[in-house]
C-alpha atoms as a PDB file:
ATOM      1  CA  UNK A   1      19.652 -12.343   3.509  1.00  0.00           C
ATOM      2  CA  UNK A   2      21.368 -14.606   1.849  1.00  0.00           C
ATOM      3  CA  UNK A   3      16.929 -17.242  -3.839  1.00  0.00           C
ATOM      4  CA  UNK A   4      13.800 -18.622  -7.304  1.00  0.00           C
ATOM      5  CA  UNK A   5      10.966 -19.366  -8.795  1.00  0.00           C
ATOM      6  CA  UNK A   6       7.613 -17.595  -8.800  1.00  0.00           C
ATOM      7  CA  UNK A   7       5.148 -16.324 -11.386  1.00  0.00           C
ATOM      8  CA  UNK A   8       3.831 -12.470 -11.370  1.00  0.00           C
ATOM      9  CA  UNK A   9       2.149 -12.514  -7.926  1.00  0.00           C
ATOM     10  CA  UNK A  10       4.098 -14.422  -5.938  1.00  0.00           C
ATOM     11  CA  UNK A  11       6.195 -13.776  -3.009  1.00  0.00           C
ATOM     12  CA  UNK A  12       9.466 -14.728  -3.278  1.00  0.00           C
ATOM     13  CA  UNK A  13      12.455 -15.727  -0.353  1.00  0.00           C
ATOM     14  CA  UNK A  14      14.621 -12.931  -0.776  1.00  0.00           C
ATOM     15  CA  UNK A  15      17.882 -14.467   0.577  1.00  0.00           C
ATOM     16  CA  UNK A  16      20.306 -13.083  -1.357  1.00  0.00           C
ATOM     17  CA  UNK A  17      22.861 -16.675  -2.533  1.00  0.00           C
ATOM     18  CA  UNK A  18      25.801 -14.457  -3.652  1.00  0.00           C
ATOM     19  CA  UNK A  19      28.955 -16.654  -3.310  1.00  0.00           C
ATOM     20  CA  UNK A  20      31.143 -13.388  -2.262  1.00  0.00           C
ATOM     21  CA  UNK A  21      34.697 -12.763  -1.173  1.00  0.00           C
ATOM     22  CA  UNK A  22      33.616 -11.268   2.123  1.00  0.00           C
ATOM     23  CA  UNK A  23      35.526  -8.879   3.620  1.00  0.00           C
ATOM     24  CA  UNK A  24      35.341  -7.827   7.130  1.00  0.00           C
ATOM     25  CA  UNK A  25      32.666  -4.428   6.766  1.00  0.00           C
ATOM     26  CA  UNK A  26      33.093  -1.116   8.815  1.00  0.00           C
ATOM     27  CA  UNK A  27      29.659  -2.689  10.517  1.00  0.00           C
ATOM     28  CA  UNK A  28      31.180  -5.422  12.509  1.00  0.00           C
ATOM     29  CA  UNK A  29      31.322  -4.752  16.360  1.00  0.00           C
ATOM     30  CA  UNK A  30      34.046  -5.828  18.403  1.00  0.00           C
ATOM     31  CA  UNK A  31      33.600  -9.216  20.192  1.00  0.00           C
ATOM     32  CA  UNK A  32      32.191  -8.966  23.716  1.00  0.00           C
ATOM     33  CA  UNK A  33      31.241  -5.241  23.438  1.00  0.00           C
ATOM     34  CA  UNK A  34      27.375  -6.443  23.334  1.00  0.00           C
ATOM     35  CA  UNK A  35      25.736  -8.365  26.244  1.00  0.00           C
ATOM     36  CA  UNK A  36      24.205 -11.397  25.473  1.00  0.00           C
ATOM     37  CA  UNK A  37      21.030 -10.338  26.629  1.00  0.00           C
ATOM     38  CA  UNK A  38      21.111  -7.396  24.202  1.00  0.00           C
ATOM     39  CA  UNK A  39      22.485  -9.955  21.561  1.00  0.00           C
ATOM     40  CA  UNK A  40      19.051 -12.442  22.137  1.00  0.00           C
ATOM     41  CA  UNK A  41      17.211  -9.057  21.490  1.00  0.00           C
ATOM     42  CA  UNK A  42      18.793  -8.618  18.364  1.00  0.00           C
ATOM     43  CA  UNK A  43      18.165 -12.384  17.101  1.00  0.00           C
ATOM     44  CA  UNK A  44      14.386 -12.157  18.123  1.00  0.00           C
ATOM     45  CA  UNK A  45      15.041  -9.520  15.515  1.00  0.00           C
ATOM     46  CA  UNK A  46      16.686 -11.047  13.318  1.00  0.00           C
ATOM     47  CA  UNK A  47      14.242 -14.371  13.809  1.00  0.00           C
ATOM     48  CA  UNK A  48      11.225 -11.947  12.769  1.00  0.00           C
ATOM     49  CA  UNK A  49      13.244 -11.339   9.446  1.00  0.00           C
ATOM     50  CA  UNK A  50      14.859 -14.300   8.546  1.00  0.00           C
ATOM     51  CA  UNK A  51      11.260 -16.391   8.852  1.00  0.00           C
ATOM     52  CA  UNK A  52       8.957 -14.524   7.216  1.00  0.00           C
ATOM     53  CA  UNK A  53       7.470 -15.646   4.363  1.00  0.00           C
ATOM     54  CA  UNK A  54       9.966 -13.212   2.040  1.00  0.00           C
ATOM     55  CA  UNK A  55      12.773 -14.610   3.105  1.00  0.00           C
ATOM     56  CA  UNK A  56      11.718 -18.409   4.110  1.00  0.00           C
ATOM     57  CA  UNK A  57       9.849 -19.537   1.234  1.00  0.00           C
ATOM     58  CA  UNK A  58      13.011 -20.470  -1.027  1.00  0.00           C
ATOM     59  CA  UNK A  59      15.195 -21.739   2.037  1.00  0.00           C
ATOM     60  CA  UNK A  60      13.483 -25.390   1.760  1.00  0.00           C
ATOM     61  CA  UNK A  61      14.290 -28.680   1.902  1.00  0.00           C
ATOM     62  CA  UNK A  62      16.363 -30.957  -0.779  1.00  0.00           C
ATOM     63  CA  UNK A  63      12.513 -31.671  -2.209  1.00  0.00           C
ATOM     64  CA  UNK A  64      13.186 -28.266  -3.581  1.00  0.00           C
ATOM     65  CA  UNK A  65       9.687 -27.218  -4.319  1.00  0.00           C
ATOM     66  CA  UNK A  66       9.280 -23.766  -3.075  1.00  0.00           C
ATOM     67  CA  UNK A  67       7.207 -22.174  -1.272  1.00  0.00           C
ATOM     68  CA  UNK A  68       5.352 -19.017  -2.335  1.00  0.00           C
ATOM     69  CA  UNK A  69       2.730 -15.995  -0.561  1.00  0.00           C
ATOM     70  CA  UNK A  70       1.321 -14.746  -3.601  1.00  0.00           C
ATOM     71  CA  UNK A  71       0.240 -10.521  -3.142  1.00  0.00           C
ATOM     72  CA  UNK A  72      -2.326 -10.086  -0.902  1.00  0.00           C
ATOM     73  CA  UNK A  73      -2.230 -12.853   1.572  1.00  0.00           C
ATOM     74  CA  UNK A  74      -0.410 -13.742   4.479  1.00  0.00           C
ATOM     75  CA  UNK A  75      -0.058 -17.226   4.443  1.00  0.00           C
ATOM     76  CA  UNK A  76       2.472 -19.701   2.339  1.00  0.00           C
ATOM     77  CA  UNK A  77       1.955 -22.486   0.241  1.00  0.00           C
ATOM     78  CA  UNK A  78       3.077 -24.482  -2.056  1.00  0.00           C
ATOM     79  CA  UNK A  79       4.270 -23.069  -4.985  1.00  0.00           C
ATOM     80  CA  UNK A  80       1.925 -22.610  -7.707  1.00  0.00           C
ATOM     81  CA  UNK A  81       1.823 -24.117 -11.409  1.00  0.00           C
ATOM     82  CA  UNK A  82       3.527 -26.969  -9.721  1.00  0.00           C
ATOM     83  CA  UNK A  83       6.858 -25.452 -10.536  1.00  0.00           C
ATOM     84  CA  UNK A  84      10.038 -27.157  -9.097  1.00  0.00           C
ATOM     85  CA  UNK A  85      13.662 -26.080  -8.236  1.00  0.00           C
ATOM     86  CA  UNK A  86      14.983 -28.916  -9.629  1.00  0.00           C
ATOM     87  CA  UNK A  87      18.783 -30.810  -8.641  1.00  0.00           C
ATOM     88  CA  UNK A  88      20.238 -27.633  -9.465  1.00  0.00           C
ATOM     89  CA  UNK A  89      17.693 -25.572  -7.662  1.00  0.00           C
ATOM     90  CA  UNK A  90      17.271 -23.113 -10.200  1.00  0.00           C
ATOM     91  CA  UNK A  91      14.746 -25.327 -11.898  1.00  0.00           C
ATOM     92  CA  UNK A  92      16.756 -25.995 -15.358  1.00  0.00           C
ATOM     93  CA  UNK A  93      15.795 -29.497 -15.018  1.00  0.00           C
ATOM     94  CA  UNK A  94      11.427 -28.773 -15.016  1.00  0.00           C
ATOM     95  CA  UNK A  95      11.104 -24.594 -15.390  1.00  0.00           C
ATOM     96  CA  UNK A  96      13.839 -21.938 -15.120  1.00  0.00           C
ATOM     97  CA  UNK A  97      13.138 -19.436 -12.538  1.00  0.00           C
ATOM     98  CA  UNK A  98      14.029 -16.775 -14.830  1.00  0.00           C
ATOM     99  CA  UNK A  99      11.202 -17.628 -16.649  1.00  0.00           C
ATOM    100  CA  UNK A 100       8.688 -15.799 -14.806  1.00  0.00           C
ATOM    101  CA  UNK A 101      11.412 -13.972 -12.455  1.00  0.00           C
ATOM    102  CA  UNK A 102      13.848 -11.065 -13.610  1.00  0.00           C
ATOM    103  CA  UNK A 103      17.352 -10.217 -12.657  1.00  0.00           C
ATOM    104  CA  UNK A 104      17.603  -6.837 -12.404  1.00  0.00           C
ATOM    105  CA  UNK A 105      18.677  -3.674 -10.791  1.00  0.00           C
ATOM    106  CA  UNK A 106      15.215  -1.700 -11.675  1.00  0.00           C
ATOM    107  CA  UNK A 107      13.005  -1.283  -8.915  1.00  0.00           C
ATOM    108  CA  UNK A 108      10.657  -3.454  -8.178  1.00  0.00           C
ATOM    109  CA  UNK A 109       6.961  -2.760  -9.799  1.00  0.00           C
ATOM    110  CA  UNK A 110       3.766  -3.117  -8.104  1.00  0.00           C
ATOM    111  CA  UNK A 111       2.225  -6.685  -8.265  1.00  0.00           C
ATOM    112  CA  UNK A 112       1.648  -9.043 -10.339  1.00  0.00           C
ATOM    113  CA  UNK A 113       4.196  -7.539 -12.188  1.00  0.00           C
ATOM    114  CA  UNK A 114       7.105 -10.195 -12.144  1.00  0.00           C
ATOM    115  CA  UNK A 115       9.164  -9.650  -9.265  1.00  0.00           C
ATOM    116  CA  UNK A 116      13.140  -9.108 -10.258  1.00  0.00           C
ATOM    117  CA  UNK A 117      16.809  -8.672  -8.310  1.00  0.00           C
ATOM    118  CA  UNK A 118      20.163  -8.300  -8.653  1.00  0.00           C
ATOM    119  CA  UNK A 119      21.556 -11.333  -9.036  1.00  0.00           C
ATOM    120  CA  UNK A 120      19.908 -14.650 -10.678  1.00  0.00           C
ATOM    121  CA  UNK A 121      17.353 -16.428  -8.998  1.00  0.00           C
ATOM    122  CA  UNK A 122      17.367 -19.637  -7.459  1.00  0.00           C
ATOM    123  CA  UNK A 123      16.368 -21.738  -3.818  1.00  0.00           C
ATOM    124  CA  UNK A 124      19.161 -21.522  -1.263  1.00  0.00           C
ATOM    125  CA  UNK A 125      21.040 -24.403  -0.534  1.00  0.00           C
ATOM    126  CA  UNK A 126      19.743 -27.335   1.162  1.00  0.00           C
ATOM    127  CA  UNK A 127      21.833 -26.888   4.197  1.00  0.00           C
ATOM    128  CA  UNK A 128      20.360 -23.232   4.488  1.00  0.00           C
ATOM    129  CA  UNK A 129      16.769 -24.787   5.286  1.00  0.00           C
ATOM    130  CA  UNK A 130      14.437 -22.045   7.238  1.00  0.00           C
ATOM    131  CA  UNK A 131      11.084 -22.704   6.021  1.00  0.00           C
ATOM    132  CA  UNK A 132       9.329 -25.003   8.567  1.00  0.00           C
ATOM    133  CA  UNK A 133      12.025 -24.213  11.085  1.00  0.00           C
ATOM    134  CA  UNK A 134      12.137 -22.594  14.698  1.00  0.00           C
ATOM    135  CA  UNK A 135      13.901 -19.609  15.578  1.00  0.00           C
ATOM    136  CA  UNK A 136      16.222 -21.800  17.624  1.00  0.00           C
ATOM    137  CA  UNK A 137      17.124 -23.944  14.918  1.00  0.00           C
ATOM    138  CA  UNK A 138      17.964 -21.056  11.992  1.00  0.00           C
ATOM    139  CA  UNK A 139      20.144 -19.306  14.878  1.00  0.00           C
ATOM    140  CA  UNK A 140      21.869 -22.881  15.688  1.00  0.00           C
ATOM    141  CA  UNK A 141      21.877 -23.162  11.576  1.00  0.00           C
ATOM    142  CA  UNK A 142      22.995 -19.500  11.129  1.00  0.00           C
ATOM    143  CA  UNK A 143      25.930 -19.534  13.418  1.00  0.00           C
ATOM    144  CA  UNK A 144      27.401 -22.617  11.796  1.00  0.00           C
ATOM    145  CA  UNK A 145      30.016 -22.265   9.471  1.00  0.00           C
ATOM    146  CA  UNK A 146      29.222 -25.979   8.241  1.00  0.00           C
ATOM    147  CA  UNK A 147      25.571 -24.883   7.032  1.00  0.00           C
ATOM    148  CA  UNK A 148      26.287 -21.137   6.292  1.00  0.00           C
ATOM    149  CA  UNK A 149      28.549 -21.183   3.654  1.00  0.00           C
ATOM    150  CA  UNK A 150      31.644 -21.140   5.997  1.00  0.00           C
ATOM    151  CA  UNK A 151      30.969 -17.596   7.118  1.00  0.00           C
ATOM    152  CA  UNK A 152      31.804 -16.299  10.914  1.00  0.00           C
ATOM    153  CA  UNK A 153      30.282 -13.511  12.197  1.00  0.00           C
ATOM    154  CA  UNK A 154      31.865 -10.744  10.055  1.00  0.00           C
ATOM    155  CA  UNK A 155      31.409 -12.656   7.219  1.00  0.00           C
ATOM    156  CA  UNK A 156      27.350 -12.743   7.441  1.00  0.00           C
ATOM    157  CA  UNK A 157      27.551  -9.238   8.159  1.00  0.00           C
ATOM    158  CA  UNK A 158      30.079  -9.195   5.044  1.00  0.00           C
ATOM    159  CA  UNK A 159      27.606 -11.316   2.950  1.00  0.00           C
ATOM    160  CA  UNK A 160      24.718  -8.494   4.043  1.00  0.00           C
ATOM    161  CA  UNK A 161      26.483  -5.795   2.343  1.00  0.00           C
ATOM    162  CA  UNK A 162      27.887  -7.888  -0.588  1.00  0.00           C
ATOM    163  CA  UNK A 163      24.588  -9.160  -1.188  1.00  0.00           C
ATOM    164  CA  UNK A 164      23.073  -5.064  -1.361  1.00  0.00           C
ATOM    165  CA  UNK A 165      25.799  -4.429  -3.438  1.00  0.00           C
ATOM    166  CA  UNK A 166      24.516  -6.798  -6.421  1.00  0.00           C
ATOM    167  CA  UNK A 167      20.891  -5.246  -5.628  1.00  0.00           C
ATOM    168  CA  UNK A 168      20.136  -8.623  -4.313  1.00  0.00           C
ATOM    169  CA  UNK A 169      17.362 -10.456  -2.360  1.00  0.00           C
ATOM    170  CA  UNK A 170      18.446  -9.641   0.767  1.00  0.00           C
ATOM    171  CA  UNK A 171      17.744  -5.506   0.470  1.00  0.00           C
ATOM    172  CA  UNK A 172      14.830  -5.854  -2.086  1.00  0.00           C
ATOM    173  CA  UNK A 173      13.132  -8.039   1.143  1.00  0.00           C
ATOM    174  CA  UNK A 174      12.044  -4.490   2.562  1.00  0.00           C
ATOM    175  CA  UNK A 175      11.459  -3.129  -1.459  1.00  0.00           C
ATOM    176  CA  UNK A 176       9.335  -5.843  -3.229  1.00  0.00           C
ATOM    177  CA  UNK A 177       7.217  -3.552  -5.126  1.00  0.00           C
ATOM    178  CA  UNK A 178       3.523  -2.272  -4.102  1.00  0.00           C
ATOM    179  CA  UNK A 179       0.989  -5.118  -2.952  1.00  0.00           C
ATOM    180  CA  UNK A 180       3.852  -7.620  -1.222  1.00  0.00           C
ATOM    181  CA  UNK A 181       4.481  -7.747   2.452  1.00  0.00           C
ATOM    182  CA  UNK A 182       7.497  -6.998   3.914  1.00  0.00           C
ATOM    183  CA  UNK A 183       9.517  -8.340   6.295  1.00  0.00           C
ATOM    184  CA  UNK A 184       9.583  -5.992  10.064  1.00  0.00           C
ATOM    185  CA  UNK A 185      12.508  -3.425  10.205  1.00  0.00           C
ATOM    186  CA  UNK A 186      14.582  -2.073   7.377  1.00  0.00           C
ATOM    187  CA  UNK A 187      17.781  -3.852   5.621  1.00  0.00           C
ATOM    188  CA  UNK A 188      19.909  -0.940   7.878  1.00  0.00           C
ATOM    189  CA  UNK A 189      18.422  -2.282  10.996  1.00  0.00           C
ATOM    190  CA  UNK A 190      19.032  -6.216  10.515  1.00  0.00           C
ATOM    191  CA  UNK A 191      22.755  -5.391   9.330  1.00  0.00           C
ATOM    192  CA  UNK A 192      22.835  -3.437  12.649  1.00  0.00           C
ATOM    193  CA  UNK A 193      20.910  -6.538  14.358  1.00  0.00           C
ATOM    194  CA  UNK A 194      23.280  -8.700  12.846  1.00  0.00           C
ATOM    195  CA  UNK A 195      26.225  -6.998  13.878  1.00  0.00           C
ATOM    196  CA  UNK A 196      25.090  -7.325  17.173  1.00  0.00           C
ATOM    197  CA  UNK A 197      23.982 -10.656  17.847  1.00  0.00           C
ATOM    198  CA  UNK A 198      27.950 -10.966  16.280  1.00  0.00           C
ATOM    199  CA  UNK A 199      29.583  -9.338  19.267  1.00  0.00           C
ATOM    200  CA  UNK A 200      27.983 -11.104  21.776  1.00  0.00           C
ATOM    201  CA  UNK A 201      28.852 -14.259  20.972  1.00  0.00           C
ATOM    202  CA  UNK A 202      25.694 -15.388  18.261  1.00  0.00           C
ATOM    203  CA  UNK A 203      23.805 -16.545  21.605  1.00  0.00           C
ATOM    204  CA  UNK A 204      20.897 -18.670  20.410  1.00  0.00           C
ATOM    205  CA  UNK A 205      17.324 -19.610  22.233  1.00  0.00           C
ATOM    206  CA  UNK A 206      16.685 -22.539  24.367  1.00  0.00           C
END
């Protein structure tokens, strides 16, 4: 889901930024086959994923400084070491991410062992702000092709699985290694979430 920048015992916004060629996944439901009352159930869900501090704290604003939990606590703040994500939001222009962060496929290890993924590390784009946000305003933000990367509803679902397939931030959000929180749910259940706040319609709160 959908991200980066901290040192060994941070917590970073697993959000997975893999610019795929989505393809429409065997997960998608068909439009209209879930109510919209059981489709607000799945984004209160979805909400309890997408803003907690593992997968907020790199979705920020164009100030780019990200957020981080280190291991151990509950609560974000600013990053630490005063470490910035820079115009490019990978922080080439003050401290790469990859300095302290790893891309790999190994497992994550316990913190503060330097927490790695998939795919390289970096903030999510501006438009994809979360941290600070209401659940009403990432589901408007969510649904919009304008500030989603131009994705419908199969193609978030499509960006899930694309995302797992790179080991990316999105999956290792529920495997971060020993002494990090997790987000509620497994990365099975918010595909399945996902899927169906898709079919009904990607109804939003008041």
């Amino acid at each position: 889901m959908i991200a980066l920048v901290f040192a060994a015992s941070t917590i970073p916004a697993l959000t997975g930024l893999v610019v795929a060629k989505d393809e429409t996944p065997k997960d998608v439901l068909r439009p209209g086959s879930v109510s919209r009352a059981d489709g607000l159930k799945a984004w209160k869900r979805i909400e309890a994923v997408v803003t907690h501090p593992r997968c907020a704290n790199c979705h920020v604003d164009a100030k780019a400084i990200p957020i981080w939990t280190p291991a151990g606590e509950t609560k974000p703040r600013v990053h630490g070491m005063n470490v910035h994500g820079g115009v490019s939001r990978i922080g080439a222009e003050k401290l790469v991410c990859s300095t302290c962060h790893v891309t790999s496929t190994q497992p994550n290890d316990a913190a503060p062992a330097p927490p790695h993924a998939g795919i390289d590390w970096q903030l999510a784009p501006v438009d994809f702000i979360w941290f600070g946000k209401s659940g009403a305003e990432i589901c408007a933000q969510m649904k919009d092709p304008k500030r989603n990367g131009g994705r419908d509803a199969a193609g978030l679902i499509a960006h899930l699985r694309h995302d797992a397939s790179q080991s990316g931030f999105i999956p290792r959000a529920w495997a971060p290694g020993e002494g990090r929180s997790k987000p509620p749910g497994t990365f099975e259940g918010h595909v399945k979430d996902v899927a169906m706040w898709g079919a009904a319609g990607q109804p939003c709160p008041n």
